[in-house]
PDB file of N, CA and C in Angstrom:
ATOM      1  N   UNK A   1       0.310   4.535 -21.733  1.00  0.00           N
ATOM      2  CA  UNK A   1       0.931   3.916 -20.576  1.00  0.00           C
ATOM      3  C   UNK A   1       0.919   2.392 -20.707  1.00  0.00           C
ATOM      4  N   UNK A   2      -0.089   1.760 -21.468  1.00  0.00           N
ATOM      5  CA  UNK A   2      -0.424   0.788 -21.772  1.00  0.00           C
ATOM      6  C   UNK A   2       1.189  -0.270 -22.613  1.00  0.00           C
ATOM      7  N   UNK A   3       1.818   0.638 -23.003  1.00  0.00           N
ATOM      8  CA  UNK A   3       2.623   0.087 -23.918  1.00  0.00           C
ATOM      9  C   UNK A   3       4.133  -0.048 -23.259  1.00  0.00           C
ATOM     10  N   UNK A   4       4.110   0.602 -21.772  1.00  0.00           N
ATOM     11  CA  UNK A   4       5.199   0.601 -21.146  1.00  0.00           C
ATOM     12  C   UNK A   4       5.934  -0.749 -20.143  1.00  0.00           C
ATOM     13  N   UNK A   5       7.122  -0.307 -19.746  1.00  0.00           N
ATOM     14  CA  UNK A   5       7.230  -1.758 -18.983  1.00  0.00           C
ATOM     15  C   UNK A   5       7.046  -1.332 -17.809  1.00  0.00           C
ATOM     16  N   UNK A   6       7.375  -2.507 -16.375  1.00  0.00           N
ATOM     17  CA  UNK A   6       6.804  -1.829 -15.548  1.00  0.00           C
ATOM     18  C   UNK A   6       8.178  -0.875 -15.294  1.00  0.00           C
ATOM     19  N   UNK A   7       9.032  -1.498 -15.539  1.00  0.00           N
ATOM     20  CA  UNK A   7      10.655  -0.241 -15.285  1.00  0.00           C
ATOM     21  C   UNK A   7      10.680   0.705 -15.871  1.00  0.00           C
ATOM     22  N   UNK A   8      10.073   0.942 -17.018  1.00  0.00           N
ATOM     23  CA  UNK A   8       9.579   2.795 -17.209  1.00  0.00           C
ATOM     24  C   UNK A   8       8.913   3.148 -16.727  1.00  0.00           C
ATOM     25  N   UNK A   9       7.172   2.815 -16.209  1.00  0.00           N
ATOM     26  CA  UNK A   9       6.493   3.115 -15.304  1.00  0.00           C
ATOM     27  C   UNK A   9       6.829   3.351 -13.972  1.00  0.00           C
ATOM     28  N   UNK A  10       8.116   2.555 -13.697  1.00  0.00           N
ATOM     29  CA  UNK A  10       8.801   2.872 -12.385  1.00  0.00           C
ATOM     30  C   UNK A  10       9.581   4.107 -12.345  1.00  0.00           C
ATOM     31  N   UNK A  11      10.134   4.113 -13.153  1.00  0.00           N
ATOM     32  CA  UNK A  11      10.871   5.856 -14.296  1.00  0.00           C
ATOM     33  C   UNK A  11       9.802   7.016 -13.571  1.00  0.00           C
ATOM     34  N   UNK A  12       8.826   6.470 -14.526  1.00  0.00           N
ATOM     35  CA  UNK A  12       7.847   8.385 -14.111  1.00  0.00           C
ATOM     36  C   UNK A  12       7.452   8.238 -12.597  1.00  0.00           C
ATOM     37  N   UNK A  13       7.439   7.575 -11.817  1.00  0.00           N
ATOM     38  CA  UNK A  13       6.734   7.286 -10.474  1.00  0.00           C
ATOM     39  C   UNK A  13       7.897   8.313  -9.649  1.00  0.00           C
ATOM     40  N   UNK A  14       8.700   7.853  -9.706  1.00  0.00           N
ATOM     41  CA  UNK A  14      10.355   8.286  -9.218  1.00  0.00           C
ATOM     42  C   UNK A  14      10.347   9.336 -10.097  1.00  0.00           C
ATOM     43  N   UNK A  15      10.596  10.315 -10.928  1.00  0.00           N
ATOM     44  CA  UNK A  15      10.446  11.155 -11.303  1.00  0.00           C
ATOM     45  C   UNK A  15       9.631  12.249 -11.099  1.00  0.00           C
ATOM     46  N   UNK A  16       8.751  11.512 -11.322  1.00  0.00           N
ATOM     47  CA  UNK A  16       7.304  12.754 -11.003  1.00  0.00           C
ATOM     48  C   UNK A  16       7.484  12.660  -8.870  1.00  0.00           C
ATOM     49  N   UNK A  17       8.186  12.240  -8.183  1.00  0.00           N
ATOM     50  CA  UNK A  17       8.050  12.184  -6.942  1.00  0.00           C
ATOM     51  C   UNK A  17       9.646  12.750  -6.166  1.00  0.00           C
ATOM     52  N   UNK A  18      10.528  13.144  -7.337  1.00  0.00           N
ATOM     53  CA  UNK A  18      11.781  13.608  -6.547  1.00  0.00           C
ATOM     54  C   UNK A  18      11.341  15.007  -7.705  1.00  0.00           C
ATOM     55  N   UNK A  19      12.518  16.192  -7.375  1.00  0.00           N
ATOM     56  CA  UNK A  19      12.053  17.617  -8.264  1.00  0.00           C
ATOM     57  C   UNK A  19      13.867  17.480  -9.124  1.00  0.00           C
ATOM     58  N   UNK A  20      13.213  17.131  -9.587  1.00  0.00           N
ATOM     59  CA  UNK A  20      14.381  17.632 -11.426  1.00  0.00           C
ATOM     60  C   UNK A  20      15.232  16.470 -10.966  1.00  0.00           C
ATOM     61  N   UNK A  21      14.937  14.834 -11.070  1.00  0.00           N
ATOM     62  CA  UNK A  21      16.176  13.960 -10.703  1.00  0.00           C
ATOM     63  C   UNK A  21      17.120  13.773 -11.820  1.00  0.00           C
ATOM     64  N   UNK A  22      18.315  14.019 -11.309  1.00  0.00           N
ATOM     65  CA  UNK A  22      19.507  13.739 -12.332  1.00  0.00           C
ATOM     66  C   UNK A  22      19.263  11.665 -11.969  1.00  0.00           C
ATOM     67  N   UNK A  23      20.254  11.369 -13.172  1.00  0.00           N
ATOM     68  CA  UNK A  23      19.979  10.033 -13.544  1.00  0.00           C
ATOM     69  C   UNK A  23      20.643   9.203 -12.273  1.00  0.00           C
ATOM     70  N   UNK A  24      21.648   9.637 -11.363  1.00  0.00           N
ATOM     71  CA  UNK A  24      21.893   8.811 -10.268  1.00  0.00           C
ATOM     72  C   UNK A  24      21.558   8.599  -9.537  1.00  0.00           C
ATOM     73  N   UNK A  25      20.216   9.826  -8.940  1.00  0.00           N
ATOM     74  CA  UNK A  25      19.660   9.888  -8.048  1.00  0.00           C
ATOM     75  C   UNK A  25      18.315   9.135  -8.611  1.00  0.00           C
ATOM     76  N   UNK A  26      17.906   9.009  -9.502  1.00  0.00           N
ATOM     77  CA  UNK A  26      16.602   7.954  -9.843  1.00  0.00           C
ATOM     78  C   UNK A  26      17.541   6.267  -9.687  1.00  0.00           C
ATOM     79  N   UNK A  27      18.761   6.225 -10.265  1.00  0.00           N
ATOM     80  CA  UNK A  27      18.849   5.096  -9.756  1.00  0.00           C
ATOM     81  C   UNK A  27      19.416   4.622  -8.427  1.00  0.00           C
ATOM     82  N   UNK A  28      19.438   5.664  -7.778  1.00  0.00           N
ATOM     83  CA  UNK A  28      19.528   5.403  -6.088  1.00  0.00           C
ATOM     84  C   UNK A  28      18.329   4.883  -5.588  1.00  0.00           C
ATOM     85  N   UNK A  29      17.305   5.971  -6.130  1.00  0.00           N
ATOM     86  CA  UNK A  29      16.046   5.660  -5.908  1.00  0.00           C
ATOM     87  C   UNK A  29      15.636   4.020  -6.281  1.00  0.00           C
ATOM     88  N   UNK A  30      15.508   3.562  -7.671  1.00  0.00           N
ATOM     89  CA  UNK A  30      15.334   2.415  -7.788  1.00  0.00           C
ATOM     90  C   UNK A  30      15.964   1.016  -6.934  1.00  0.00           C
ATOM     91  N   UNK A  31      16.953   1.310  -6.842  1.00  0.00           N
ATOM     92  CA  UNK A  31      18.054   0.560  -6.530  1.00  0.00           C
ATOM     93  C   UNK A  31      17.323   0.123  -5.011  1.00  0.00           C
ATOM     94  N   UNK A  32      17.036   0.933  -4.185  1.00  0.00           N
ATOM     95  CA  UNK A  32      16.486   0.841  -2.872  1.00  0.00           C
ATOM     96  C   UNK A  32      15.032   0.195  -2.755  1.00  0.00           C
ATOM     97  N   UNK A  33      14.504   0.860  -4.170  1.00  0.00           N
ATOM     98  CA  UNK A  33      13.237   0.063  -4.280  1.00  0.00           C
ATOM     99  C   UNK A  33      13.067  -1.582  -4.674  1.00  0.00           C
ATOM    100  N   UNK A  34      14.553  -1.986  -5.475  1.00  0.00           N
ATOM    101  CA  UNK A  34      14.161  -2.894  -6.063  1.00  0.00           C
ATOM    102  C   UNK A  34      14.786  -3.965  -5.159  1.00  0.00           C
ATOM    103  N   UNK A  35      15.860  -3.112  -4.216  1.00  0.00           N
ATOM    104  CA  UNK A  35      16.609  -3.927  -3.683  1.00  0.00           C
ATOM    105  C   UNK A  35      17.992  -4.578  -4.316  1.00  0.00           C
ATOM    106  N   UNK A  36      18.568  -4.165  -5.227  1.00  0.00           N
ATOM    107  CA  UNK A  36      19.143  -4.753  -6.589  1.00  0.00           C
ATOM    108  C   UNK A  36      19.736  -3.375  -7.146  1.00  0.00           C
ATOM    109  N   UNK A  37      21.293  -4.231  -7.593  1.00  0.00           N
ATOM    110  CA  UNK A  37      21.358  -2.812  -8.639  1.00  0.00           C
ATOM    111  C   UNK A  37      20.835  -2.993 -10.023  1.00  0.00           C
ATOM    112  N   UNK A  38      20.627  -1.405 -10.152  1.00  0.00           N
ATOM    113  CA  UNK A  38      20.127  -1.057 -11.499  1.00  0.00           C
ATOM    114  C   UNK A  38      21.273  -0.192 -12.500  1.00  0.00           C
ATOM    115  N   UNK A  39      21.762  -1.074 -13.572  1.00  0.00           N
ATOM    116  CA  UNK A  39      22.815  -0.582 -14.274  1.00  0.00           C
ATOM    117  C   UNK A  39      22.700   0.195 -15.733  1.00  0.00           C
ATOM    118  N   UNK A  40      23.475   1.479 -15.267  1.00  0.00           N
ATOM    119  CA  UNK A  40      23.085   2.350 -16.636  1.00  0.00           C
ATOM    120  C   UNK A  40      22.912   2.002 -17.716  1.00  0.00           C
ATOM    121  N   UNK A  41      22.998   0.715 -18.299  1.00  0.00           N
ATOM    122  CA  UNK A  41      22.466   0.215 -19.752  1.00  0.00           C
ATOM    123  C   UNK A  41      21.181  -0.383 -19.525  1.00  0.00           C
ATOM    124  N   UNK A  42      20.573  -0.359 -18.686  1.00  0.00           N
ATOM    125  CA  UNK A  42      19.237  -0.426 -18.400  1.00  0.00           C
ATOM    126  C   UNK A  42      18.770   1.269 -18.305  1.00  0.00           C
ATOM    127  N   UNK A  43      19.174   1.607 -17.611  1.00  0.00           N
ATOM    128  CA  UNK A  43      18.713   2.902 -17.022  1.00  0.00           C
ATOM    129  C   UNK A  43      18.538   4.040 -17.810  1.00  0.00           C
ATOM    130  N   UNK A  44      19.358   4.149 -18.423  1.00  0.00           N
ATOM    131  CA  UNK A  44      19.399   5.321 -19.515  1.00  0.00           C
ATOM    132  C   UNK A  44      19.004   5.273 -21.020  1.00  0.00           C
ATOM    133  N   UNK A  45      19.168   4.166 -21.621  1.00  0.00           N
ATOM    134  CA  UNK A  45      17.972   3.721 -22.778  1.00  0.00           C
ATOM    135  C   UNK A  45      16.529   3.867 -21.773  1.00  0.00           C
ATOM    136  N   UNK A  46      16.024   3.418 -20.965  1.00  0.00           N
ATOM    137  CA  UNK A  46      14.653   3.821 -20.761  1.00  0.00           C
ATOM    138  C   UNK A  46      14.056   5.180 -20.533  1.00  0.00           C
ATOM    139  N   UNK A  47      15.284   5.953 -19.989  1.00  0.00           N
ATOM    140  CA  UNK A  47      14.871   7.115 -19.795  1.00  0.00           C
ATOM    141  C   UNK A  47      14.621   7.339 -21.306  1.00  0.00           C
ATOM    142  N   UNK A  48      15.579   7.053 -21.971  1.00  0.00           N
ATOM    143  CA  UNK A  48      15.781   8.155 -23.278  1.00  0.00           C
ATOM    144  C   UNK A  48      14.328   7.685 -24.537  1.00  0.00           C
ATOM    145  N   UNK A  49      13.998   6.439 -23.951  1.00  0.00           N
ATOM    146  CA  UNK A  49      12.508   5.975 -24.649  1.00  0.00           C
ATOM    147  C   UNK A  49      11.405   6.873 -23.973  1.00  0.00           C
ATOM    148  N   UNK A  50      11.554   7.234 -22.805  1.00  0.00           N
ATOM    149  CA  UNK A  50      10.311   8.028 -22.234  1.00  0.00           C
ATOM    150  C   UNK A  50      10.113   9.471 -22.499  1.00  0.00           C
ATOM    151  N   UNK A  51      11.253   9.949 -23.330  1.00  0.00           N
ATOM    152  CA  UNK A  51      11.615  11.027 -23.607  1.00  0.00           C
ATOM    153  C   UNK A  51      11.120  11.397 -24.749  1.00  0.00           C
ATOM    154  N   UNK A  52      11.150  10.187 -25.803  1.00  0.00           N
ATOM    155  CA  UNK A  52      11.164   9.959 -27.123  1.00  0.00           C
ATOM    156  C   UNK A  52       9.355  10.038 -27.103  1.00  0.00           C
ATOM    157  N   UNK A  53       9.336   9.249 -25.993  1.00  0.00           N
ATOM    158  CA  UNK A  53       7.554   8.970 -26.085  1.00  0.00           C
ATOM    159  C   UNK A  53       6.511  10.365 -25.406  1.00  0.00           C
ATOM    160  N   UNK A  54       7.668  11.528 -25.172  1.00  0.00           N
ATOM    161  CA  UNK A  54       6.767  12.347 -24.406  1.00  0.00           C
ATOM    162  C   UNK A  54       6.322  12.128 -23.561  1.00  0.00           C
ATOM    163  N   UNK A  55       6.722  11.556 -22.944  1.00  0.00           N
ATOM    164  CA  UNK A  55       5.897  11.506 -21.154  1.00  0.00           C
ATOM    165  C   UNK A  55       7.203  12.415 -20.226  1.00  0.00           C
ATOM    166  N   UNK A  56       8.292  12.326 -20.758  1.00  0.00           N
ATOM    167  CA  UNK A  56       9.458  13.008 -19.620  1.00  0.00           C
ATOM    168  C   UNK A  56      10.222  14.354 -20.679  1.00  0.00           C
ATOM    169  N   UNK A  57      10.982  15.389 -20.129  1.00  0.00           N
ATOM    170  CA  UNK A  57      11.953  15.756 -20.597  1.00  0.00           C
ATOM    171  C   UNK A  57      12.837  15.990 -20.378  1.00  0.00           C
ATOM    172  N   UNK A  58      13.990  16.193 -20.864  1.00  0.00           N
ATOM    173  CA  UNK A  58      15.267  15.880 -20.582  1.00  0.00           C
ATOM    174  C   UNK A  58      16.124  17.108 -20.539  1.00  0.00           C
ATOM    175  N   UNK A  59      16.710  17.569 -19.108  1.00  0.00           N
ATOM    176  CA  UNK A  59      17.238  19.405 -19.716  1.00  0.00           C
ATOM    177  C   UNK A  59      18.816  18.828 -19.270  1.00  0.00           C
ATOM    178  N   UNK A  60      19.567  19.942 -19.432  1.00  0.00           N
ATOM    179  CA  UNK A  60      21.073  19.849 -18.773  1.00  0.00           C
ATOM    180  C   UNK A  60      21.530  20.810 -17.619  1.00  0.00           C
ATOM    181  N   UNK A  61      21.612  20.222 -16.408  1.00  0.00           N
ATOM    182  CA  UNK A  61      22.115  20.543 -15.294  1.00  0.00           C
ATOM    183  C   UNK A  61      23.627  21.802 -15.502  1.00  0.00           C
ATOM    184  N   UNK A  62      24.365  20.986 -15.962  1.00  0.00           N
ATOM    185  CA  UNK A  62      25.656  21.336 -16.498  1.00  0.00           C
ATOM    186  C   UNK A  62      26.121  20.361 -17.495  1.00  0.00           C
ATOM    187  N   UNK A  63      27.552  20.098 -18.108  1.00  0.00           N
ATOM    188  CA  UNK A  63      27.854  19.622 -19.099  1.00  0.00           C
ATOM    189  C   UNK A  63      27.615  18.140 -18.534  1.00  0.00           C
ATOM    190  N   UNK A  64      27.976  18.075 -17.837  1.00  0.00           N
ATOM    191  CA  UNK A  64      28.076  16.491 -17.297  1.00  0.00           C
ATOM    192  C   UNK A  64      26.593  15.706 -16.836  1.00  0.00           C
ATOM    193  N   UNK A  65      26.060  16.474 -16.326  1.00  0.00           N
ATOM    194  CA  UNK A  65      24.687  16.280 -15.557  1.00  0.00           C
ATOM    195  C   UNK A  65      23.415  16.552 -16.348  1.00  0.00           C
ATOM    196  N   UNK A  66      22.279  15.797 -17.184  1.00  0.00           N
ATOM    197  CA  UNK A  66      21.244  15.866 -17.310  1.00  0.00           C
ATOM    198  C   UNK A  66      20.340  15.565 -15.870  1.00  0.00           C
ATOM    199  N   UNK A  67      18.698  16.065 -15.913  1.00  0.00           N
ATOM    200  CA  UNK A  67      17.414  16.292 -15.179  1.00  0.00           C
ATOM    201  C   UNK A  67      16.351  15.646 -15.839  1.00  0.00           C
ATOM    202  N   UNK A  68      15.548  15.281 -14.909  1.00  0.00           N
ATOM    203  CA  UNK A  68      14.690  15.130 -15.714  1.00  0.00           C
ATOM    204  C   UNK A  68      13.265  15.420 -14.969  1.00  0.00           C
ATOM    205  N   UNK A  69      11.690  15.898 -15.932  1.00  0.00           N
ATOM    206  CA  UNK A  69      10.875  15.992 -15.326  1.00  0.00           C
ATOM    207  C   UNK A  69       9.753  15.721 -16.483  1.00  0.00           C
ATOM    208  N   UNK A  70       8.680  15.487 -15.631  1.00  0.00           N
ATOM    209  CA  UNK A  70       7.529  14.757 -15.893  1.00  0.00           C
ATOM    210  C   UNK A  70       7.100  16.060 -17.329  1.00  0.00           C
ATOM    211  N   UNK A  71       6.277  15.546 -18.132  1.00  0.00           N
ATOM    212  CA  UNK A  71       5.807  16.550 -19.241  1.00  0.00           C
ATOM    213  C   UNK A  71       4.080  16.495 -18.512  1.00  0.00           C
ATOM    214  N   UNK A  72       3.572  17.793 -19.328  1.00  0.00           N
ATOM    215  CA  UNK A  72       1.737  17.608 -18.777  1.00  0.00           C
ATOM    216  C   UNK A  72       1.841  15.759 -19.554  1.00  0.00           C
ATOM    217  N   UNK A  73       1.661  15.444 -20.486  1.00  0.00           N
ATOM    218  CA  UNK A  73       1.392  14.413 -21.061  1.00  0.00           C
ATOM    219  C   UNK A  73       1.475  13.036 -19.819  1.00  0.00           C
ATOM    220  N   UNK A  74       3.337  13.175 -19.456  1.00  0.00           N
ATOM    221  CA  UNK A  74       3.325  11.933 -18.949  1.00  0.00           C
ATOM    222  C   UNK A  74       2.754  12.419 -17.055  1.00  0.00           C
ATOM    223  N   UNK A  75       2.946  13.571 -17.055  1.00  0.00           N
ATOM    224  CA  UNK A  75       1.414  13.401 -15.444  1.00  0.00           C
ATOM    225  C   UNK A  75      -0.233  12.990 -15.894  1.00  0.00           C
ATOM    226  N   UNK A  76      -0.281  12.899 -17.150  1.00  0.00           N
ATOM    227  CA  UNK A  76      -1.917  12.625 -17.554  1.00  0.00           C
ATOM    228  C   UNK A  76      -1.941  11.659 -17.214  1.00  0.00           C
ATOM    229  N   UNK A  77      -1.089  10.917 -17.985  1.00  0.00           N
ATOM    230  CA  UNK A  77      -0.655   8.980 -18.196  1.00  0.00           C
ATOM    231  C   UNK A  77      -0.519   8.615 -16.440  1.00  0.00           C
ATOM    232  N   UNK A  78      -0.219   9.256 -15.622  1.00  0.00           N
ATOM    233  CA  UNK A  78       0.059   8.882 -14.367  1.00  0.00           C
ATOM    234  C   UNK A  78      -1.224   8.849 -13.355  1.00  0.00           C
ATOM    235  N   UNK A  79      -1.652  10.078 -13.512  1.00  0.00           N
ATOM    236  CA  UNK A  79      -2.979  10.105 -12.999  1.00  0.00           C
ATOM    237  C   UNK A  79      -4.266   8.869 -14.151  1.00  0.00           C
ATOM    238  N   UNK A  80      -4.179   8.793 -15.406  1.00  0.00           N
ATOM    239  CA  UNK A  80      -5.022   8.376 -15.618  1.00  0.00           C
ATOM    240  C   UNK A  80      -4.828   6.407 -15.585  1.00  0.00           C
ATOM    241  N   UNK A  81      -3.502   5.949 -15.043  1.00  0.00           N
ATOM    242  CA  UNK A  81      -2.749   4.807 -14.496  1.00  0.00           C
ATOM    243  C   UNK A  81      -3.562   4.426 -13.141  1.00  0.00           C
ATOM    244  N   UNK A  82      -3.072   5.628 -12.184  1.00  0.00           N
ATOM    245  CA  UNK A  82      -3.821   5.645 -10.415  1.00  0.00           C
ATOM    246  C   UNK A  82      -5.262   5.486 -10.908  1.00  0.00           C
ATOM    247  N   UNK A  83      -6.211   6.313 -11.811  1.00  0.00           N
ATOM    248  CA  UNK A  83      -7.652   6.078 -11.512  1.00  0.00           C
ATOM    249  C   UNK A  83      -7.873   4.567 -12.157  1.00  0.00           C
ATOM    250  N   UNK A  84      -7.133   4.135 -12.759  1.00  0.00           N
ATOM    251  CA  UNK A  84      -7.208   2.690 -13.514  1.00  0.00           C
ATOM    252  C   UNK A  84      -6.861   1.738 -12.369  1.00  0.00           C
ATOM    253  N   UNK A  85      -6.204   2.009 -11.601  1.00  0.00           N
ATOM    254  CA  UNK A  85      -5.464   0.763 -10.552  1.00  0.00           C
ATOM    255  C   UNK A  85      -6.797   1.109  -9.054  1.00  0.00           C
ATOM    256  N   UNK A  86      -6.971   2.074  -9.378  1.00  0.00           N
ATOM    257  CA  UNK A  86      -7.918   2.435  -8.138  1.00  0.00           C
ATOM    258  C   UNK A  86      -9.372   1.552  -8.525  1.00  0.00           C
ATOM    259  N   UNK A  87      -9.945   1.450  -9.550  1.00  0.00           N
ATOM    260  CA  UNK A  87     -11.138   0.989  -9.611  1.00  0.00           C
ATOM    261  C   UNK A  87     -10.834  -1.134  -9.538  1.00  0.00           C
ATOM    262  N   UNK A  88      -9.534  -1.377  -9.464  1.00  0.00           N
ATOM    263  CA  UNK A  88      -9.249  -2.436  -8.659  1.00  0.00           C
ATOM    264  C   UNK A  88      -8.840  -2.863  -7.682  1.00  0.00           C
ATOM    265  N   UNK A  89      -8.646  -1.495  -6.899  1.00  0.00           N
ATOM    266  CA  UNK A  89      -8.175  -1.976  -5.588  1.00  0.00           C
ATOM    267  C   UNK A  89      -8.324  -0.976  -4.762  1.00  0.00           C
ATOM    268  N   UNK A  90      -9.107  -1.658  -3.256  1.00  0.00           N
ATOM    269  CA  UNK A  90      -9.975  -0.479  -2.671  1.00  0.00           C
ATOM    270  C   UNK A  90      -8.960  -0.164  -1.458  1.00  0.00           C
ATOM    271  N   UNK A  91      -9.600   1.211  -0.965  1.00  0.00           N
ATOM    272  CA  UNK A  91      -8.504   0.924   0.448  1.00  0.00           C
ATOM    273  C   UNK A  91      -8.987   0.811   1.733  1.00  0.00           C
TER     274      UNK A  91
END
């Protein structure tokens, strides 16, 4: 997780928190988060690095439409992210 940016880390957050997001609906998602658009030459090279890196995988909806969902790997990396951010910040 260490090696990611925070816009892939923003990737699995949004991912692992909607069920099977096709790629428009993560960048709806972002888009609202960031306040800003987020344009598919950003968007879809990162997915396709998180894919590459095993943390996500990538299925097909239909011809037009890929999904995507978290692998065990990249929920490890997520949970073991939260217990890392938790031992700096209390609530």
């Amino acid at each position: 997780m260490y090696d990611l940016t925070g816009f892939q880390r923003d990737l699995l957050y949004v991912i692992a928190g909607l069920d099977e997001p096709h790629g428009l609906a993560i960048k709806e998602e972002l888009e609202d988060y960031y306040e800003s658009e987020v344009n598919h030459g950003r968007l879809y090279p990162n997915l396709d690095t998180l894919v590459e890196k095993g943390l996500i995988e990538k299925g097909e909806r239909d011809r037009r439409t890929n999904f995507y969902t978290l692998t065990k790997r990249g929920k490890r990396e997520l949970d073991a992210r939260k217990d890392w951010e938790t031992q700096y910040i209390s609530a």
